[in-house]
Protein backbone atom coordinates (compact mmCIF):
# COMPACT_ATOMS: atom_id res chain seq x y z
CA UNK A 1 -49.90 -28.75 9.26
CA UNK A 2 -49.06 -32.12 7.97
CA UNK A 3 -47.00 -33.07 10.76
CA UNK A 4 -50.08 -32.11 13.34
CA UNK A 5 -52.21 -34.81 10.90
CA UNK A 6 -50.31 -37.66 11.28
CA UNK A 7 -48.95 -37.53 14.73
CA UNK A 8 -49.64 -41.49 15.42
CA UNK A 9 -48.62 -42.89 11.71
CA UNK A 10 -44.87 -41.00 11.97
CA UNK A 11 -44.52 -42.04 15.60
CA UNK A 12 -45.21 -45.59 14.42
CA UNK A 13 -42.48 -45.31 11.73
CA UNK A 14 -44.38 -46.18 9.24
CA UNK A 15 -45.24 -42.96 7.33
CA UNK A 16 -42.08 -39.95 6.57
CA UNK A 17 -43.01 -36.68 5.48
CA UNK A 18 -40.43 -34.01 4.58
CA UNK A 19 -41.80 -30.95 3.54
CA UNK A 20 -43.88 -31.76 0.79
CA UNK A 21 -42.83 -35.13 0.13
CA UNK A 22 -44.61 -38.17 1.91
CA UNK A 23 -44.26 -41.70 1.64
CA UNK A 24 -45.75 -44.45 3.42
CA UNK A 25 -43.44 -47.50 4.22
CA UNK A 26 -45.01 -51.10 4.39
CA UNK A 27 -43.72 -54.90 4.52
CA UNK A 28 -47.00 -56.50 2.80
CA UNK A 29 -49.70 -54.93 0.29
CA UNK A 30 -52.41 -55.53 3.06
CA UNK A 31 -50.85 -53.47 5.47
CA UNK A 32 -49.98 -51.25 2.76
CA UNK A 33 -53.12 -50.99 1.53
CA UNK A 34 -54.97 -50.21 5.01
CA UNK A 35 -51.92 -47.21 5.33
CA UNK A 36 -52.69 -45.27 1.82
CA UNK A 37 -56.11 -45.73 3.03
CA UNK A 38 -55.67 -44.07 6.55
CA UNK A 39 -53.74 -41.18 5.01
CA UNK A 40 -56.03 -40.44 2.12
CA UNK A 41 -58.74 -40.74 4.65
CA UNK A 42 -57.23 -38.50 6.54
CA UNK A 43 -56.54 -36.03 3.39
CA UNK A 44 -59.87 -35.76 2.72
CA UNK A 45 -61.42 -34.95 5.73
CA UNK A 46 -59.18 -31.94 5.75
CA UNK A 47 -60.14 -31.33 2.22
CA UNK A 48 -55.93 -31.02 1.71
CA UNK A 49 -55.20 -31.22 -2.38
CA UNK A 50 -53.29 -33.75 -3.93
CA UNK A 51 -51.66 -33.47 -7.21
CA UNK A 52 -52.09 -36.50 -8.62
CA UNK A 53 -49.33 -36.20 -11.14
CA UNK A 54 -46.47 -36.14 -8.55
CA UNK A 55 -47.65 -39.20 -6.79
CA UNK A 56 -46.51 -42.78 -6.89
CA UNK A 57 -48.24 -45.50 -5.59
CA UNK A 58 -47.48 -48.63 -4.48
CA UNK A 59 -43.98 -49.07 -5.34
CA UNK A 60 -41.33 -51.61 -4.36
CA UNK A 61 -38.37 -48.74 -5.29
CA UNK A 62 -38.52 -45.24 -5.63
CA UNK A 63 -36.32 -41.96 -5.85
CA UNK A 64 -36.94 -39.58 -2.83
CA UNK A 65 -34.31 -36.95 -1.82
CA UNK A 66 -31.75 -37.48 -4.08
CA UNK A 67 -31.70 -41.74 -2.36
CA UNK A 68 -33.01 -44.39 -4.36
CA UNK A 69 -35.08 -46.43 -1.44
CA UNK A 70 -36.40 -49.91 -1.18
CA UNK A 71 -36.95 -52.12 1.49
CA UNK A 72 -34.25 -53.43 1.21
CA UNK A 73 -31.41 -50.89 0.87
CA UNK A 74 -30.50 -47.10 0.55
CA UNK A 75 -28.56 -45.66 -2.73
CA UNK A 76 -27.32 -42.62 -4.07
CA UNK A 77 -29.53 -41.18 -6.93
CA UNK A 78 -27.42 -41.86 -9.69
CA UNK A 79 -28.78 -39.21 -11.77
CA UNK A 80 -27.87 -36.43 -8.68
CA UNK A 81 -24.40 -37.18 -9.32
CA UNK A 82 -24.50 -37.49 -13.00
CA UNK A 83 -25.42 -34.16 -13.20
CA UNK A 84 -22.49 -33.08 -10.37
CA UNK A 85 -20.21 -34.63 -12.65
CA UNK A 86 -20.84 -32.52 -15.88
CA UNK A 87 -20.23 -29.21 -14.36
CA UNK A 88 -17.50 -27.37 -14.86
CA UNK A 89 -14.54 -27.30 -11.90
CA UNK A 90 -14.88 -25.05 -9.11
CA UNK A 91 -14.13 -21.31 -10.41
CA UNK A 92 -14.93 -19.57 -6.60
CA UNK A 93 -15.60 -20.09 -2.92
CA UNK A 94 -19.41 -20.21 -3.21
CA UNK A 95 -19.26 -22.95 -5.96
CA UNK A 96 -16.81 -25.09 -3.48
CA UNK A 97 -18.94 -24.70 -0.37
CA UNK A 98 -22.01 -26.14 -3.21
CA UNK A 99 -20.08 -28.47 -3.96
CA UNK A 100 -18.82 -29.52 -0.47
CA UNK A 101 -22.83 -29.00 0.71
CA UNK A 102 -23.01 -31.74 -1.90
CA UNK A 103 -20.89 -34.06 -1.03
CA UNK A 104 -21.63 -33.97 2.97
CA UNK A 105 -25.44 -34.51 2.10
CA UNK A 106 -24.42 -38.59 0.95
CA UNK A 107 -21.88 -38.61 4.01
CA UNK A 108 -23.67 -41.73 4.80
CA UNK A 109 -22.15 -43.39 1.58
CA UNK A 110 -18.38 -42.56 1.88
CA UNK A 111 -15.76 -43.75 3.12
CA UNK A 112 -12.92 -41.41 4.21
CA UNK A 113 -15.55 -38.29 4.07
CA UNK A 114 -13.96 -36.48 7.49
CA UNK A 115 -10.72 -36.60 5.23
CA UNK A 116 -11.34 -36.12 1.77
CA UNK A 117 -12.80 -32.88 1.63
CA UNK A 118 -9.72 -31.15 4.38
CA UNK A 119 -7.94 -29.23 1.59
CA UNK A 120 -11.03 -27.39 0.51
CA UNK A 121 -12.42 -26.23 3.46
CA UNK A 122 -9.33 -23.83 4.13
CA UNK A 123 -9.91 -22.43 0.62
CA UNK A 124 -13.80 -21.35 2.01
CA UNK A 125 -11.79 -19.18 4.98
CA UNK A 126 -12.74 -15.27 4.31
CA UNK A 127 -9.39 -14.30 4.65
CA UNK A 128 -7.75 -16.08 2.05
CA UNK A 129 -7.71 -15.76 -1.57
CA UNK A 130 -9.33 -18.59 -4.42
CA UNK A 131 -6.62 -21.07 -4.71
CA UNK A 132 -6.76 -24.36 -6.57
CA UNK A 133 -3.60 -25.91 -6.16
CA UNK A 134 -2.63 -29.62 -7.03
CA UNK A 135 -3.33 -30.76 -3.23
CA UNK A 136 -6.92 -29.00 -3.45
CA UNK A 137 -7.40 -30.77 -7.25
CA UNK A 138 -6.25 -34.39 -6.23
CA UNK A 139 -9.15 -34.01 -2.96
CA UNK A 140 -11.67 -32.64 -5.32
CA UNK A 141 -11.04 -35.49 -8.03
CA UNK A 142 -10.98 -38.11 -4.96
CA UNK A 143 -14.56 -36.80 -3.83
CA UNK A 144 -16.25 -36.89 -7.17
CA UNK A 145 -15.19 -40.20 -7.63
CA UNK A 146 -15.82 -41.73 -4.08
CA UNK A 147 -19.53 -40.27 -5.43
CA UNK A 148 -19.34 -42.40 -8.11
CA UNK A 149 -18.27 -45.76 -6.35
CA UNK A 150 -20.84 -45.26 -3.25
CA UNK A 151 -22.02 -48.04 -2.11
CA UNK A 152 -25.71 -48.98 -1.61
CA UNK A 153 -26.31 -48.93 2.27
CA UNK A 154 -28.63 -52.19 3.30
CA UNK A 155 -31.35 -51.87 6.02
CA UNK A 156 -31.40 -53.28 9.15
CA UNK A 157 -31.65 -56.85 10.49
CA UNK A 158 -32.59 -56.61 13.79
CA UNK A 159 -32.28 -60.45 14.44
CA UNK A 160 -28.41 -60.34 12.99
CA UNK A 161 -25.56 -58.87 15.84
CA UNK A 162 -24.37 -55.60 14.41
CA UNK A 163 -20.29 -54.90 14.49
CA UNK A 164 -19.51 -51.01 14.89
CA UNK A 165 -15.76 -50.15 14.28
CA UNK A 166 -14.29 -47.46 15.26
CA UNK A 167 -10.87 -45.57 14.03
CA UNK A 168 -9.22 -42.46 14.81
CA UNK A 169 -6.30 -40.38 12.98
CA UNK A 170 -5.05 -37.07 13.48
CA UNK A 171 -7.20 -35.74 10.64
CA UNK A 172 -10.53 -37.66 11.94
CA UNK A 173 -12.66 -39.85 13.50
CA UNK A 174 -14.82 -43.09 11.50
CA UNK A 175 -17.42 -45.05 12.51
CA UNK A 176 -18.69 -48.36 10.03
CA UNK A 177 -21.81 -50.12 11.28
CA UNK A 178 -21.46 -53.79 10.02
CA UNK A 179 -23.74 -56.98 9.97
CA UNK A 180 -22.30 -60.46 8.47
CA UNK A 181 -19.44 -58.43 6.61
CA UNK A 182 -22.07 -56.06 4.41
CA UNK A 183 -21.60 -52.47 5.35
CA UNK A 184 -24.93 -50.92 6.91
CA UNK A 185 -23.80 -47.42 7.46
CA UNK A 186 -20.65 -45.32 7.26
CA UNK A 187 -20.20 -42.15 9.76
CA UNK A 188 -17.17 -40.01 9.26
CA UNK A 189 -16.27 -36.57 10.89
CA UNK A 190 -13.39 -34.35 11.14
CA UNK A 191 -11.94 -33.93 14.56
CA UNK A 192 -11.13 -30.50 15.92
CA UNK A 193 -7.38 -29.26 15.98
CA UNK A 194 -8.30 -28.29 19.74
CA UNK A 195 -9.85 -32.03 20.66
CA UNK A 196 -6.91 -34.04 19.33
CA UNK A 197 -4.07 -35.62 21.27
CA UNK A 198 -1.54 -33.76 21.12
């Protein structure tokens, strides 16, 4: 329903809503100003309830998703990974795939993500039996800490030349999106056994 509400403020960019989670993006306090006011308007007259204890208005920064956003950049939510970080190794295959789900979510963060996480996908195959050995600790070690070190991810200058580079290895393919030597983005994926050159 929320989506069918606000079919010209998302296709202007301006307003995001996931699920239940909306937030309205501005570059002054007029503008923003005249957006809260379109949306609440628009709240209203469909007599939709807000709870006013899990809003926040009006603020340069905030935590959505597990990302800290501003207008500025994109971060990791510290405290997401603070808490990844005081439980307990992996005992099982469901508790790897978590943590794997995890660690693919911030992607957009880490270097070397097609790579890092190889050795513990083969331990989520059905056919194979819970196995932790050193190869699968060292990549599981590597992963929490590339968490740790993630860099914040700035937005877009559209009136700066963006750099993309590109490299390839047998294990995977990696993309950074670059402007004036600050990294803007950083896409990583495994290739396919059956796609490489052989």
């Amino acid at each position: 329903m929320v989506n069918t509400l606000f079919p010209t403020e998302i296709s202007e960019g301006w307003l995001i809503i996931y699920l239940d989670d909306t937030i309205i993006c501005s570059d002054s306090w007029a503008f923003h100003l005249e957006r809260l006011g379109r949306v609440l308007d628009k709240v209203i007259g469909v007599n939709m309830k807000i709870q006013l204890k899990r809003c926040n208005f009006c603020f340069e920064e905030l935590k959505a998703l597990g990302h800290i956003v501003s207008g500025l950049s994109l971060g990791i939510d510290k405290n997401k990974v603070e808490a990844l970080l005081l439980k307990p190794n992996p005992q099982n295959k469901k508790e790897i795939m978590s943590f794997i789900g995890f660690f693919s979510y911030y992607r957009q963060y880490l270097k070397d993500f097609a790579v890092l996480p190889k050795s513990l996908y083969r331990i989520c195959d059905q056919q194979k039996l819970f196995e932790m050995t050193q190869e699968r600790i060292e990549a599981y070690e590597k992963m929490r800490k590339a968490l740790t070190k993630a860099p914040l991810l700035l937005m877009p200058d559209w009136n700066i030349p963006f750099k993309l580079y590109i490299d390839a290895c047998g294990d995977g393919l990696g993309e950074d999106l670059v402007k004036s030597k600050l990294l803007m983005t950083n896409l990583q994926r495994d290739q396919c056994v059956t796609s490489q050159d052989k």
